[in-house]
Protein backbone atom coordinates (compact mmCIF):
# COMPACT_ATOMS: atom_id res chain seq x y z
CA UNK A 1 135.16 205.62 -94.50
CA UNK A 2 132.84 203.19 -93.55
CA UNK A 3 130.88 202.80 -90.30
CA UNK A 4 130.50 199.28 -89.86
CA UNK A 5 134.22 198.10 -89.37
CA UNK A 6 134.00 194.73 -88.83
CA UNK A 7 131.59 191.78 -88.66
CA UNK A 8 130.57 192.26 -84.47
CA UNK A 9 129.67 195.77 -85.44
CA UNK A 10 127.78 194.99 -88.30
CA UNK A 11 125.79 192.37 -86.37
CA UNK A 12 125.14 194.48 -83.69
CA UNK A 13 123.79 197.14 -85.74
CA UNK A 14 121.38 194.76 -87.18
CA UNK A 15 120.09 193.38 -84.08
CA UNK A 16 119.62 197.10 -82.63
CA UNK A 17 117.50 197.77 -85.54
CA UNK A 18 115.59 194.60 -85.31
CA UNK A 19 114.50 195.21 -81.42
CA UNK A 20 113.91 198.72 -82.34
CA UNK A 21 111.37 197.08 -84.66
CA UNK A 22 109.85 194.94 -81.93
CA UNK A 23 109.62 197.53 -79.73
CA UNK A 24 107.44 199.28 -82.09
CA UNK A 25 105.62 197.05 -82.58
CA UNK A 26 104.77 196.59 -78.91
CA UNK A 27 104.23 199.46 -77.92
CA UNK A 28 102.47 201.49 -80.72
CA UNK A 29 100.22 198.66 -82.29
CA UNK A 30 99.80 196.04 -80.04
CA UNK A 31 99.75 198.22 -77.07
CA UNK A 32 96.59 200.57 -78.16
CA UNK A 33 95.03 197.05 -79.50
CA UNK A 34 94.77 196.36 -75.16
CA UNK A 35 92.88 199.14 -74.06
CA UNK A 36 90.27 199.71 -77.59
CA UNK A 37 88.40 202.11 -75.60
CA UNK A 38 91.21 204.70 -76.54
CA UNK A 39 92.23 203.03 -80.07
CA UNK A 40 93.73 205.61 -82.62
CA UNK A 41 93.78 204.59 -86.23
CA UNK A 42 96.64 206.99 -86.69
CA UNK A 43 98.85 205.74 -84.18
CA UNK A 44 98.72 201.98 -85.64
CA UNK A 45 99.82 203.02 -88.51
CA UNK A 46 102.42 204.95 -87.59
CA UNK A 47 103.34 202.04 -85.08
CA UNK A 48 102.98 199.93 -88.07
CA UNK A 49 105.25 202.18 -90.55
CA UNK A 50 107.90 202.69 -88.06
CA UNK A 51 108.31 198.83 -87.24
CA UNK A 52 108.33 198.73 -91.24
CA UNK A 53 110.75 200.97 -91.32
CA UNK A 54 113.37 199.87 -88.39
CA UNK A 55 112.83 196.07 -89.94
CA UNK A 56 113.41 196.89 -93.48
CA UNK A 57 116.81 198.86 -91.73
CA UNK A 58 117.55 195.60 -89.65
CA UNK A 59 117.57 193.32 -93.08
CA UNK A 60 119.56 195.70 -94.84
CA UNK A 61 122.61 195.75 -91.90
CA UNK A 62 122.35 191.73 -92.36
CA UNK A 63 122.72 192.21 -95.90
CA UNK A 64 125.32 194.39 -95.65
CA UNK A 65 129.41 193.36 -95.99
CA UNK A 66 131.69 194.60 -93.10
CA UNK A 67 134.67 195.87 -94.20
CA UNK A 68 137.91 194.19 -93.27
């Protein structure tokens, strides 16, 4: 059984995973990056691995065939 049914899901799925990433992004690298009074290296790179993470996710639902 598949979860992506059809070509709408399979889209959407890739765009939730894709804002996820900017999100990240936003608010765990570039938001500490504001304020460096309170900058802490290990929260940029885990804002950095997760928007890694959620984009690598977001290419792979592009990538992926819907079934019919």
């Amino acid at each position: 059984m598949r979860i992506l049914r059809n070509e709408k899901q399979k889209d959407n799925m890739a765009k939730f995973f894709w804002d996820a990433a900017k999100i990240a992004l936003a608010t765990r690298v570039l938001g500490p990056i504001t304020k460096p009074d309170i900058v802490q290296p290990w929260v940029i790179s885990l804002g950095v691995l997760a928007t890694f993470a959620f984009a690598l996710l977001g290419y792979l639902c592009d990538g992926m065939e819907a079934s019919s």
